[in-house]
C-alpha atoms as a PDB file:
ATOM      1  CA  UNK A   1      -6.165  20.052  -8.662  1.00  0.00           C
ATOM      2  CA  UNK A   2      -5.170  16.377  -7.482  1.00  0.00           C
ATOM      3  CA  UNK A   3      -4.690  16.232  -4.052  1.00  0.00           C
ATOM      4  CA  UNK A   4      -2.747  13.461  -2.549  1.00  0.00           C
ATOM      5  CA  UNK A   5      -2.944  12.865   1.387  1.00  0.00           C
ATOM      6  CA  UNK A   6      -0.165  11.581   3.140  1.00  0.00           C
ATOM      7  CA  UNK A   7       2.387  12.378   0.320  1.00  0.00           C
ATOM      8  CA  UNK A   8       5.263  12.308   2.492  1.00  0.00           C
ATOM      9  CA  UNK A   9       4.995   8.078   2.890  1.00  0.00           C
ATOM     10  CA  UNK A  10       6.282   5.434   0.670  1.00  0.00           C
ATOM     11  CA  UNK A  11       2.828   5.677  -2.025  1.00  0.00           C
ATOM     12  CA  UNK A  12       2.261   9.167  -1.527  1.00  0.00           C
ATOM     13  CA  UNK A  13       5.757  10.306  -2.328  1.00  0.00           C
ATOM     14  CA  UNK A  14       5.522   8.370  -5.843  1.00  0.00           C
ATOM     15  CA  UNK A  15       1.979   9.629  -6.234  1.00  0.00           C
ATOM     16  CA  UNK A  16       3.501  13.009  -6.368  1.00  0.00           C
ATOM     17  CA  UNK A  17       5.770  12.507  -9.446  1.00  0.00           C
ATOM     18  CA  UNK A  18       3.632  10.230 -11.576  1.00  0.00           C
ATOM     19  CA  UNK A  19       0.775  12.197 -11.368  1.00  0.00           C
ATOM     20  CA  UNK A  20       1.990  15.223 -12.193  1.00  0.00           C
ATOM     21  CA  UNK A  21       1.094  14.799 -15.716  1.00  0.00           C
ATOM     22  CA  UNK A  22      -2.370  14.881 -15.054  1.00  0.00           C
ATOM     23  CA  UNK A  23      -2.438  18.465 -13.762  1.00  0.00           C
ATOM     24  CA  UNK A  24      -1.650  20.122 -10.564  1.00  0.00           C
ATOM     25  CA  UNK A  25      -0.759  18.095  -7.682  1.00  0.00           C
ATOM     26  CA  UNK A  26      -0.493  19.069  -4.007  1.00  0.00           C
ATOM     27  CA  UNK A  27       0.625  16.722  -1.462  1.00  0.00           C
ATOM     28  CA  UNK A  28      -0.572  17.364   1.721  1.00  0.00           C
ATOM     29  CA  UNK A  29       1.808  15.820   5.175  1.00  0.00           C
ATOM     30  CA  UNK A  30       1.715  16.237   8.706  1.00  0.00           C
ATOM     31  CA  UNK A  31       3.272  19.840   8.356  1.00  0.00           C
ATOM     32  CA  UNK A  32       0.016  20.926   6.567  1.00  0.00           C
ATOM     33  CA  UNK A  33      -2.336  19.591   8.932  1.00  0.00           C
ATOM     34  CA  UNK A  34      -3.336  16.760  11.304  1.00  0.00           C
ATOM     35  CA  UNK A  35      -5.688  14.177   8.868  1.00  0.00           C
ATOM     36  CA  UNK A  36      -7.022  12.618  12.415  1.00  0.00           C
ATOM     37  CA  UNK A  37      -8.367  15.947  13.268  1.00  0.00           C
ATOM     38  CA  UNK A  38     -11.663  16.092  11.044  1.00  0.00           C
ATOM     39  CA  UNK A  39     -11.739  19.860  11.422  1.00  0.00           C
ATOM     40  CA  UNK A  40      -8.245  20.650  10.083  1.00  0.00           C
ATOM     41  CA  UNK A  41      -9.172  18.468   7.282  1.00  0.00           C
ATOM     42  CA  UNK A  42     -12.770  20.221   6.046  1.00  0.00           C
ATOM     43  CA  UNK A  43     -10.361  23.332   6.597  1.00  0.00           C
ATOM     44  CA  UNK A  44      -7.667  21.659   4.073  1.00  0.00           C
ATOM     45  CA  UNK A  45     -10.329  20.398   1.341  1.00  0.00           C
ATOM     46  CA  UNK A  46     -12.338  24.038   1.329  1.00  0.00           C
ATOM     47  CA  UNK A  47      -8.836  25.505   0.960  1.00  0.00           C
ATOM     48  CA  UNK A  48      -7.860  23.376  -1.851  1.00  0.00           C
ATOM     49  CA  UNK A  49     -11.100  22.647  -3.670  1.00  0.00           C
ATOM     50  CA  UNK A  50      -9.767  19.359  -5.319  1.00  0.00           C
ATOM     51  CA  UNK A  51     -11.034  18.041  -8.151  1.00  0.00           C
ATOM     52  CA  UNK A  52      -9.841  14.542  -7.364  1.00  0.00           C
ATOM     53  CA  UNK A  53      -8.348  13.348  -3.886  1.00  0.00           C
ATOM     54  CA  UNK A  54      -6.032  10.443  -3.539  1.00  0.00           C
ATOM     55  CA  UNK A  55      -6.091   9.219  -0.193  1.00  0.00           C
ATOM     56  CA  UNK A  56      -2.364   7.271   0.674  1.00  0.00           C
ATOM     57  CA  UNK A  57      -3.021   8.211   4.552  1.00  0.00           C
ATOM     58  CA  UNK A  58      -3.322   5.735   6.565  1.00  0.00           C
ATOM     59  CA  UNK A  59      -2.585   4.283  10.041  1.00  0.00           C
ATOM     60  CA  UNK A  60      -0.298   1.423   8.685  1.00  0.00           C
ATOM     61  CA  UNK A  61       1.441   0.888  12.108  1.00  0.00           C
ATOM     62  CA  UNK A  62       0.139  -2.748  12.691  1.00  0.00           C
ATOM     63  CA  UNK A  63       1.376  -3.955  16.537  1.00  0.00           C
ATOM     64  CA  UNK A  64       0.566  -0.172  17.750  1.00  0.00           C
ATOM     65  CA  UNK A  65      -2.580   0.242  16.319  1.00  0.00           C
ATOM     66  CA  UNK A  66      -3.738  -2.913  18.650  1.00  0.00           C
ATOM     67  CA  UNK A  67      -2.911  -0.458  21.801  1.00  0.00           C
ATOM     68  CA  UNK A  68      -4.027   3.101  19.928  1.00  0.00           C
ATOM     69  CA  UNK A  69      -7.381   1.720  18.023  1.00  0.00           C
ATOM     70  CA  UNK A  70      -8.890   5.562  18.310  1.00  0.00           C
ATOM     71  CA  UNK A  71      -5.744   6.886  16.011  1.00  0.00           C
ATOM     72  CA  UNK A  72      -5.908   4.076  13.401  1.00  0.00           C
ATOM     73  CA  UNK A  73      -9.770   4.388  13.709  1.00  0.00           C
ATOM     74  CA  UNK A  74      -9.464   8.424  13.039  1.00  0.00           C
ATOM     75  CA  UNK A  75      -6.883   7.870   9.789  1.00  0.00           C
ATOM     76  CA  UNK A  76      -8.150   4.512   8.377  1.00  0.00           C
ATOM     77  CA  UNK A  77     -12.198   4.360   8.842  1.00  0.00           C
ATOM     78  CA  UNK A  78     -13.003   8.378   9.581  1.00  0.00           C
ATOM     79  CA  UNK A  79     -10.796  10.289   7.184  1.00  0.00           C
ATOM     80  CA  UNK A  80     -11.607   8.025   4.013  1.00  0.00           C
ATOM     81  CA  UNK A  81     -15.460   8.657   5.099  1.00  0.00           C
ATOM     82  CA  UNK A  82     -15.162  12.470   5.464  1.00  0.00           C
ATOM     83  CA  UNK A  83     -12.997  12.490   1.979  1.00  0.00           C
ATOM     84  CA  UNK A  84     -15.792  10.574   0.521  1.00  0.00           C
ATOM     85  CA  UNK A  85     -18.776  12.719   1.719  1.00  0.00           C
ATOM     86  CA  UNK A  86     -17.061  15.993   0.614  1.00  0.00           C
ATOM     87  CA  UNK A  87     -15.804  14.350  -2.691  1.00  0.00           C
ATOM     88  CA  UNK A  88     -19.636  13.175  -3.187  1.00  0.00           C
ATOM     89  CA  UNK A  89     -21.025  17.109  -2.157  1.00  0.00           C
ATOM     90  CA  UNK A  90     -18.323  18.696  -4.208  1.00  0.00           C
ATOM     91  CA  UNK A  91     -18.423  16.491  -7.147  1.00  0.00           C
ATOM     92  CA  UNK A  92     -14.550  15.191  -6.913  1.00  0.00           C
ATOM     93  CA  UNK A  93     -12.927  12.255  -7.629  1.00  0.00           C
ATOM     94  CA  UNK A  94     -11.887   9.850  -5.233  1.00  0.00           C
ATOM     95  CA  UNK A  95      -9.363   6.951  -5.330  1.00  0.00           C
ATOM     96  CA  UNK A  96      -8.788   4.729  -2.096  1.00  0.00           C
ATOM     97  CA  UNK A  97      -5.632   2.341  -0.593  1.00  0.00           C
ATOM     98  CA  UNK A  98      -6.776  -0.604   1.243  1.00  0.00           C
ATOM     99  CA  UNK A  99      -5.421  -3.795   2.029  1.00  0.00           C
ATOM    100  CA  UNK A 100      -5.030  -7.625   2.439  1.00  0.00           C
ATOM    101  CA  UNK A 101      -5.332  -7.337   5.982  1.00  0.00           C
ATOM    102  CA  UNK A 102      -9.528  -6.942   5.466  1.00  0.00           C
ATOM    103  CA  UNK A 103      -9.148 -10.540   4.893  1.00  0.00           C
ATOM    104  CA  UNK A 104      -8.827 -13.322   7.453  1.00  0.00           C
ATOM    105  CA  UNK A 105      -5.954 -15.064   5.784  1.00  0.00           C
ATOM    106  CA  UNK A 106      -7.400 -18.323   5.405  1.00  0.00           C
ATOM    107  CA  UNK A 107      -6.852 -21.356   2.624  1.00  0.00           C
ATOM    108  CA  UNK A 108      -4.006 -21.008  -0.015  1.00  0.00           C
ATOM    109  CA  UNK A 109      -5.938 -19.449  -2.924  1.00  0.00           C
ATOM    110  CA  UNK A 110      -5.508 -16.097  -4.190  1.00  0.00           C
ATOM    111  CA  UNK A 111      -8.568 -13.779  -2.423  1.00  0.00           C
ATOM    112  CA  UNK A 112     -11.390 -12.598  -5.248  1.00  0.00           C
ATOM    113  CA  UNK A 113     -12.295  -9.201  -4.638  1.00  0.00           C
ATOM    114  CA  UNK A 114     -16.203  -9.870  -3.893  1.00  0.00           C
ATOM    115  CA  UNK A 115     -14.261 -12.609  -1.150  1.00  0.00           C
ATOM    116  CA  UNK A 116     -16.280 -11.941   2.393  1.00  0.00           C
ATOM    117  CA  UNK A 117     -13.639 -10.362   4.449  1.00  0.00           C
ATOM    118  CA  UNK A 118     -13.022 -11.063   7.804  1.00  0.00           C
ATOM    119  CA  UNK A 119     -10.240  -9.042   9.461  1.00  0.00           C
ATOM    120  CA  UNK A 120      -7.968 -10.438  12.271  1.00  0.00           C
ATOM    121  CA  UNK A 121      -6.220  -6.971  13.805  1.00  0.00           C
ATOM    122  CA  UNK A 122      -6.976  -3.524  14.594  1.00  0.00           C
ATOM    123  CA  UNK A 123      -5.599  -2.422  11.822  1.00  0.00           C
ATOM    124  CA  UNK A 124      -7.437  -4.498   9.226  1.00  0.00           C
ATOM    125  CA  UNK A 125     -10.785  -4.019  10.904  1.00  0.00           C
ATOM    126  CA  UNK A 126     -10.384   0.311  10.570  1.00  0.00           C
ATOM    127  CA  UNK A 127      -9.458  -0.499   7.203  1.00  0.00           C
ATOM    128  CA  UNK A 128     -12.169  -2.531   6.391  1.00  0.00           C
ATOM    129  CA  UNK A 129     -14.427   0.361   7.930  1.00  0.00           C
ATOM    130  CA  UNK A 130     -12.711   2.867   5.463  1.00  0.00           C
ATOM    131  CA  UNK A 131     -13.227   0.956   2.723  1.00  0.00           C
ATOM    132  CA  UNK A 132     -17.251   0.594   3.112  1.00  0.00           C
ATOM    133  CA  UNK A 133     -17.886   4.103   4.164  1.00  0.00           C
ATOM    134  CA  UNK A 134     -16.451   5.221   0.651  1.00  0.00           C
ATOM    135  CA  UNK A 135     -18.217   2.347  -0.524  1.00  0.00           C
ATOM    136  CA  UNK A 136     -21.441   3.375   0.685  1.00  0.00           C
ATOM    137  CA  UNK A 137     -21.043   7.590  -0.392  1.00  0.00           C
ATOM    138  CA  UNK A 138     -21.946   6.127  -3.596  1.00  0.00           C
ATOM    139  CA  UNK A 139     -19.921   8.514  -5.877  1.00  0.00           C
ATOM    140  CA  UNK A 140     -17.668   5.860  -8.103  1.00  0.00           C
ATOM    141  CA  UNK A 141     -14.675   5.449  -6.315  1.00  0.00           C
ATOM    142  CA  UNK A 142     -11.733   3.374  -6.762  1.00  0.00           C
ATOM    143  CA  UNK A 143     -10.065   1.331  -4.216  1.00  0.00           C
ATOM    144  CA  UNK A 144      -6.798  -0.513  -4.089  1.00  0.00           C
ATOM    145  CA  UNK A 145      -6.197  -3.249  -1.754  1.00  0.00           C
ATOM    146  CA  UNK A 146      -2.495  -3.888  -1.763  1.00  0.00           C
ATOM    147  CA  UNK A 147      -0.216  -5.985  -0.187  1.00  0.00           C
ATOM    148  CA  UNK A 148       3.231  -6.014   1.136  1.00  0.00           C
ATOM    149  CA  UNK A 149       4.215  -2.281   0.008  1.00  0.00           C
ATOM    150  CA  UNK A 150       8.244  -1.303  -0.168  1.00  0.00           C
ATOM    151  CA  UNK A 151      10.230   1.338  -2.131  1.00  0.00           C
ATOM    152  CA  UNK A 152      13.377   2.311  -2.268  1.00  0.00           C
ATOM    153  CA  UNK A 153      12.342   5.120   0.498  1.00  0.00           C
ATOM    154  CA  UNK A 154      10.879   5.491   3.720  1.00  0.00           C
ATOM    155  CA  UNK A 155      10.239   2.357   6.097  1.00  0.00           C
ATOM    156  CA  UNK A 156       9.322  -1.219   4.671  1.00  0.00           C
ATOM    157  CA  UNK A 157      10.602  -4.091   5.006  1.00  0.00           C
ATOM    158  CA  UNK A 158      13.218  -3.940   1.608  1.00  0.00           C
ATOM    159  CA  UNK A 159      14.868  -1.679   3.274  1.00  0.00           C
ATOM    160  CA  UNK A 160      14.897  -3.212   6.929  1.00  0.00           C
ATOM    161  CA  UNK A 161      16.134  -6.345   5.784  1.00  0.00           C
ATOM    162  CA  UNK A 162      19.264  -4.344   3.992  1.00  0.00           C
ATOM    163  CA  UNK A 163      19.885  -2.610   7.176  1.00  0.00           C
ATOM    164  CA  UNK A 164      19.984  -5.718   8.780  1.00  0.00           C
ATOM    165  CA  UNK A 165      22.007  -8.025   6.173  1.00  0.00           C
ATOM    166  CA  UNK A 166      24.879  -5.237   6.362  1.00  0.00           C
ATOM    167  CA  UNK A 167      25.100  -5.743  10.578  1.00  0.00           C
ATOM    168  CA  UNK A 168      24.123  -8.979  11.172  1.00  0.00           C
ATOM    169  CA  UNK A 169      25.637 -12.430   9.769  1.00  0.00           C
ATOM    170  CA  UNK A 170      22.225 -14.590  10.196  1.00  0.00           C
ATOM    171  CA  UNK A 171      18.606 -13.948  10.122  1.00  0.00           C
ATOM    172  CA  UNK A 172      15.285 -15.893  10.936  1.00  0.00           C
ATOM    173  CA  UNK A 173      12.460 -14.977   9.286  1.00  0.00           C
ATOM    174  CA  UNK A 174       8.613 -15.782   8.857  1.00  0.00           C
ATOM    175  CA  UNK A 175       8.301 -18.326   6.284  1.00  0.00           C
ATOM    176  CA  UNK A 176       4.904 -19.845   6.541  1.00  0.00           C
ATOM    177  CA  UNK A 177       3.021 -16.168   5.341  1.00  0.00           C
ATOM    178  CA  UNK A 178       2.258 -15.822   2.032  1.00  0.00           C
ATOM    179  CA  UNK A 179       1.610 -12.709  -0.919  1.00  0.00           C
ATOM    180  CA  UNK A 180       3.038 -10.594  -3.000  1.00  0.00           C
ATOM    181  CA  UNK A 181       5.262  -8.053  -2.623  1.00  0.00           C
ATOM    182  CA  UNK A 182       4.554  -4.483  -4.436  1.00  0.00           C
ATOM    183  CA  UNK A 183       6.658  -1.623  -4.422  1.00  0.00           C
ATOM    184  CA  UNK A 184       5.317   1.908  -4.360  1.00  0.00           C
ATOM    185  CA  UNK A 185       6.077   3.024  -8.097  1.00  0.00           C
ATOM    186  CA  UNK A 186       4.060   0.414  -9.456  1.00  0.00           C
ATOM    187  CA  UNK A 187       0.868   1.360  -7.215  1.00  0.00           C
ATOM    188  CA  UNK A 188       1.887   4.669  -8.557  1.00  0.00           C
ATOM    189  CA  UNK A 189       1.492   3.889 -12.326  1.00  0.00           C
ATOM    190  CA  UNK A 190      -1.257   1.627 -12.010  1.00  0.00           C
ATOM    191  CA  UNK A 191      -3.020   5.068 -10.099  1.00  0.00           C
ATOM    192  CA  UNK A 192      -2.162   7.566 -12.634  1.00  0.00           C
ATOM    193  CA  UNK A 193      -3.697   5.022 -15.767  1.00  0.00           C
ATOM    194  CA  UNK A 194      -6.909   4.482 -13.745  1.00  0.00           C
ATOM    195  CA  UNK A 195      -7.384   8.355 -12.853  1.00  0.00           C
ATOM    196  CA  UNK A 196      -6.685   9.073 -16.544  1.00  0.00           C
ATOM    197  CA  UNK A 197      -9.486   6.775 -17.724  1.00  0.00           C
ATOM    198  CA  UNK A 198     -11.886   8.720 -14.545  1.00  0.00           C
ATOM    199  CA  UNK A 199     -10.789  12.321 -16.100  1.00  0.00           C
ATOM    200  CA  UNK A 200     -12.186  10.589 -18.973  1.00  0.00           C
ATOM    201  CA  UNK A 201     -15.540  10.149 -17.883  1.00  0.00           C
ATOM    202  CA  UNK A 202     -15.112   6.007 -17.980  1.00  0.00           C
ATOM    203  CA  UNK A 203     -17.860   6.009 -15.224  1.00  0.00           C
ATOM    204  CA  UNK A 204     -17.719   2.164 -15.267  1.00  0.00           C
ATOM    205  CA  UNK A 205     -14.081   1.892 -13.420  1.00  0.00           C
ATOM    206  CA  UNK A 206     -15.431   1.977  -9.988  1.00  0.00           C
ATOM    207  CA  UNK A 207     -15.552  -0.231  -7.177  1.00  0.00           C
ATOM    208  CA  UNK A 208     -12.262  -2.558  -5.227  1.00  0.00           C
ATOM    209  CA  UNK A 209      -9.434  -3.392  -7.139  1.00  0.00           C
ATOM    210  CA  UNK A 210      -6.760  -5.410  -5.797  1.00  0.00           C
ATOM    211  CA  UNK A 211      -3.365  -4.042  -6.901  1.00  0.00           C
ATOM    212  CA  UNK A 212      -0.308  -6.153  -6.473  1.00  0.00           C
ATOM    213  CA  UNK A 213       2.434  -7.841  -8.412  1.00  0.00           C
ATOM    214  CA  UNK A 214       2.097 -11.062 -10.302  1.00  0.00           C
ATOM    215  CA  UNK A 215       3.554 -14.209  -8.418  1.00  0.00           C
ATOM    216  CA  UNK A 216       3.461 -15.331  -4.739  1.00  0.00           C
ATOM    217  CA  UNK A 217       6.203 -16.235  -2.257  1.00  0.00           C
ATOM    218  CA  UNK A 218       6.957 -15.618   1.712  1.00  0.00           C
ATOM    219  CA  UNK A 219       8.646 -13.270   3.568  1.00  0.00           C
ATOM    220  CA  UNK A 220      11.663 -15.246   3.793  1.00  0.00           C
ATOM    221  CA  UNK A 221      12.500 -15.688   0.769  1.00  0.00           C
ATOM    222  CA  UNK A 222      11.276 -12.220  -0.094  1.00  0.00           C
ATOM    223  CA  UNK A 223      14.184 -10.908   2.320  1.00  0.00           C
ATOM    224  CA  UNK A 224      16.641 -14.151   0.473  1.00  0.00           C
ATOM    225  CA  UNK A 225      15.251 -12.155  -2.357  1.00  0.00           C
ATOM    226  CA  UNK A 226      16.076  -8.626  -1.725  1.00  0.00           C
ATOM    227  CA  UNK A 227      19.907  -9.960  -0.076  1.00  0.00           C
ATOM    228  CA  UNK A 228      20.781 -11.624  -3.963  1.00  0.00           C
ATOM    229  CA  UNK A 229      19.629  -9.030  -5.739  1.00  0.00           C
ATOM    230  CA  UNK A 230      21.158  -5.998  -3.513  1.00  0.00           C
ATOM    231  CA  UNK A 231      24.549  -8.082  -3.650  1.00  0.00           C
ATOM    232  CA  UNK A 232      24.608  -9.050  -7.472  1.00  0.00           C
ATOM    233  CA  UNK A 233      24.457  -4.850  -7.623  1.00  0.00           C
ATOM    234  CA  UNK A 234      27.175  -4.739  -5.753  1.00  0.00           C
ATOM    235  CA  UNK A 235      25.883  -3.424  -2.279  1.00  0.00           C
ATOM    236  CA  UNK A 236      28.316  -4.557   0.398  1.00  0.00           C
ATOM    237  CA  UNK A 237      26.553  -6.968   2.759  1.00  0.00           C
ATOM    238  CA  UNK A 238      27.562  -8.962   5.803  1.00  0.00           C
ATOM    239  CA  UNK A 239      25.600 -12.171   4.972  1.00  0.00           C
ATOM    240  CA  UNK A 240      24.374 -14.156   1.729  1.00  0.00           C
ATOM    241  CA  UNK A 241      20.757 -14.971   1.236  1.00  0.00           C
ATOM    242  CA  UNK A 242      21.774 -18.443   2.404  1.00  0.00           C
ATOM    243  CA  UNK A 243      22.193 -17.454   5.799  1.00  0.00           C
ATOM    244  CA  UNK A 244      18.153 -16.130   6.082  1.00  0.00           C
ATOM    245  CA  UNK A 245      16.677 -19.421   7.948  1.00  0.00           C
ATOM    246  CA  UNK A 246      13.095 -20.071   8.020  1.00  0.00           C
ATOM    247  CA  UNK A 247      10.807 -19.995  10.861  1.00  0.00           C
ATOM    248  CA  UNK A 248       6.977 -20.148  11.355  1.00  0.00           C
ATOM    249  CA  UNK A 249       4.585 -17.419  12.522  1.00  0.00           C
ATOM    250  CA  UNK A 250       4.921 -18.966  15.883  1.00  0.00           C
ATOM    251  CA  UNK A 251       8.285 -18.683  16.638  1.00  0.00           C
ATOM    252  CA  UNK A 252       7.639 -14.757  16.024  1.00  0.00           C
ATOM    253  CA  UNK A 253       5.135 -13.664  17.963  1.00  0.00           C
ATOM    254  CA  UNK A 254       3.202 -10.059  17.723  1.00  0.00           C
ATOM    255  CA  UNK A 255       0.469  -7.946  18.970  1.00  0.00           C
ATOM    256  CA  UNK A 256      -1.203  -8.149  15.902  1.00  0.00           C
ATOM    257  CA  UNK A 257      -2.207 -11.299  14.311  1.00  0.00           C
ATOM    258  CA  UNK A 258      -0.761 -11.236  10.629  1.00  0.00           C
ATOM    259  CA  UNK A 259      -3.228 -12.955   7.682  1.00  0.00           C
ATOM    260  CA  UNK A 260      -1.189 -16.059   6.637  1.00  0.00           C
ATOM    261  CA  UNK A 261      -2.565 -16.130   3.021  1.00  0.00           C
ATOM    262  CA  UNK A 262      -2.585 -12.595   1.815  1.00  0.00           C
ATOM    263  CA  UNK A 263      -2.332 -13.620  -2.282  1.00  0.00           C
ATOM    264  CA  UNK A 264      -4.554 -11.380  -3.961  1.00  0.00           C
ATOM    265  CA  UNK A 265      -6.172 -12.094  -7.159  1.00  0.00           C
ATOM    266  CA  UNK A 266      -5.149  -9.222  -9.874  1.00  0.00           C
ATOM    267  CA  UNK A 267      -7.227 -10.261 -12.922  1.00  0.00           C
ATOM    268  CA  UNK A 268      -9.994  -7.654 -12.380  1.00  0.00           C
ATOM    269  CA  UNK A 269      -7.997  -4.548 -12.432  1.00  0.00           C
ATOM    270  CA  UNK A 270      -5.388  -6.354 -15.447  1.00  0.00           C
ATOM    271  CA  UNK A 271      -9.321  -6.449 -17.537  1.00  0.00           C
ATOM    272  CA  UNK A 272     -10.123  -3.166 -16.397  1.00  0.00           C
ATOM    273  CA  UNK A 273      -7.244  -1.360 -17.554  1.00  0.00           C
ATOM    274  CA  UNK A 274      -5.818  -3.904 -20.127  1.00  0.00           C
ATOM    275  CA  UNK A 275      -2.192  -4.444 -18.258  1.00  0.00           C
ATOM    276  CA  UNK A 276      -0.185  -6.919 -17.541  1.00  0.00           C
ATOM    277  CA  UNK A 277       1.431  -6.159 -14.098  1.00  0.00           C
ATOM    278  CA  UNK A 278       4.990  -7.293 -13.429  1.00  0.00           C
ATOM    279  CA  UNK A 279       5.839 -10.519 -11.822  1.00  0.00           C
ATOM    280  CA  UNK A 280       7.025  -9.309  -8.113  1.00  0.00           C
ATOM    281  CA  UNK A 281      11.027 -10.433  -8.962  1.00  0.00           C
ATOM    282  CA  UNK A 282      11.147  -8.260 -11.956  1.00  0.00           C
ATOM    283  CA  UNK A 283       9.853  -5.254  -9.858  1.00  0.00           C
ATOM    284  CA  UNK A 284      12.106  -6.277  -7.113  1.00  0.00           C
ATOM    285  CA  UNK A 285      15.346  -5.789  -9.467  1.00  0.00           C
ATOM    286  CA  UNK A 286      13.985  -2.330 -10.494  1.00  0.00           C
ATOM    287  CA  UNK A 287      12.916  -1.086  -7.005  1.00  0.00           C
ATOM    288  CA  UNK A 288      16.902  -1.701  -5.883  1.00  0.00           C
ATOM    289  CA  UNK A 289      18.169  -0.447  -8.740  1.00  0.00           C
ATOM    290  CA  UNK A 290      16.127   2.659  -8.003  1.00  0.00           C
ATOM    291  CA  UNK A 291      17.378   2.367  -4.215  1.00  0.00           C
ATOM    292  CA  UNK A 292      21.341   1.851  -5.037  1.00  0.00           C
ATOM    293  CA  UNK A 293      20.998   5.065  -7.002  1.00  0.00           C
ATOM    294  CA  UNK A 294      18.872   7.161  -4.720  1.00  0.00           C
ATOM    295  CA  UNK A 295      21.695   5.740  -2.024  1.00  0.00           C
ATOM    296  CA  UNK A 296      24.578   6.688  -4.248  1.00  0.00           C
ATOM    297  CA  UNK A 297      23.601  10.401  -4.355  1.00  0.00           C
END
């Protein structure tokens, strides 16, 4: 059995479907248990006796986790390490989400994977933790660091700026962050080939991966992006993309300090697997495609 924490967000939900083809899959959400609790999850991984755990939980709540660092500490640093310790005792499988935010954001060049990290938030300093406690069970494991996750469900910031372009007639937004946006399907595929080469014993894929789209831009024209492309499908809006103006980091202050160069470098996992990921416009069209439809019905 695969079992796939936190399938009911935007990864974990796509997880469910595309790995279905590599045997049973059981999603596990808050209804089944409470993953910050580390005796309701020993109680979920006896019961279930996975074979291979994919672990999309996470804290992702940036601004709050500066204000609750014991939650994003339980779900981010303590739950990977317990999955990893039972995974190495029980001789599972284990594939990892991580993220740019391990980074400090610095220079304009896309981050190498052996890059010394440096987190600036909460949230990127739990996930850091997460990522070298499965790093240090020793048992193989794959990580993704990913950046700037949307779908076409859920909460992200596709579907925020849609909300917004149908009420509003002008937006600011951050233009002075860079990276790459990736929508959940694609970190979804890119899973399911990986865990097909584990299942077949390729010992050798281990270690980080960063998994994003091809390309670079910021999040305003990521959201001038999104506006185009949601109105050349027809999706009644009240603005154009040319009413998105641009403002710095500054001007839009948070708890959380954001990385301003979160470009990730996606040559290692392209070698590893022998893909060619999608440039992050081409995704973009398919991800609203997928979201007019799933709207429509």
């Amino acid at each position: 059995m695969i079992l796939v924490t936190g399938s009911d967000g935007q990864v974990g939900y796509a997880l469910l479907k595309t790995l279905a083809p590599l045997g049973a899959v059981k999603g596990l959400t808050r209804a089944d248990g409470d993953l910050a609790n580390a005796e309701e999850v020993a109680a979920l991984l006896d019961k279930y006796q996975p074979r291979c755990i994919v672990n999309a939980a996470a804290y992702t709540a940036v601004d709050q986790a500066e204000s609750h660092p014991d939650t994003a500490q339980a779900l981010n640093a303590q739950l990977p390490a317990q999955l990893a310790t039972w995974a190495k005792e029980n001789g599972a499988l284990l594939v990892h989400y991580s993220t740019d935010y391990v980074y400090d954001g610095s220079g304009d060049q896309p981050w190498q994977e052996d890059a010394p990290t440096g987190p600036l938030s909460v949230y990127g300093k739990t996930k850091l933790a997460g990522d070298e406690a499965v790093l240090a069970a020793g048992i193989g494991a794959i990580i993704f660091r990913t950046s700037w996750v949307y779908g076409a469900r859920g909460r992200n910031f596709m579907l925020t700026m849609l909300k917004l372009a149908s009420e509003r007639d002008q937006l600011s937004v951050v233009s002075d962050q860079w990276g790459t946006p990736t929508p959940a399907w694609m970190i979804a595929e890119v899973t399911a080939i990986a865990l097909r080469e584990k299942l077949g014993n390729a010992k050798a894929l281990a270690g980080v991966y960063h998994l994003t789209c091809r390309g670079e831009t910021t999040w305003c024209d990521f959201s001038r992006a999104i506006i185009s492309g949601a109105g050349d499908l027809g999706v009644p809006l009240n603005m154009s993309a040319d009413q998105v103006s641009p403002i710095p980091t500054a001007e839009y202050p948070a708890p959380a300090p954001r990385p301003l160069n979160s470009r990730l470098s996606v040559t290692r996992v392209e070698q590893a697997l022998g893909l060619e990921l999608p440039d992050w416009r081409y995704a973009l069209q398919l991800t609203l495609r997928d979201w007019v439809e799933f709207r429509n019905n």
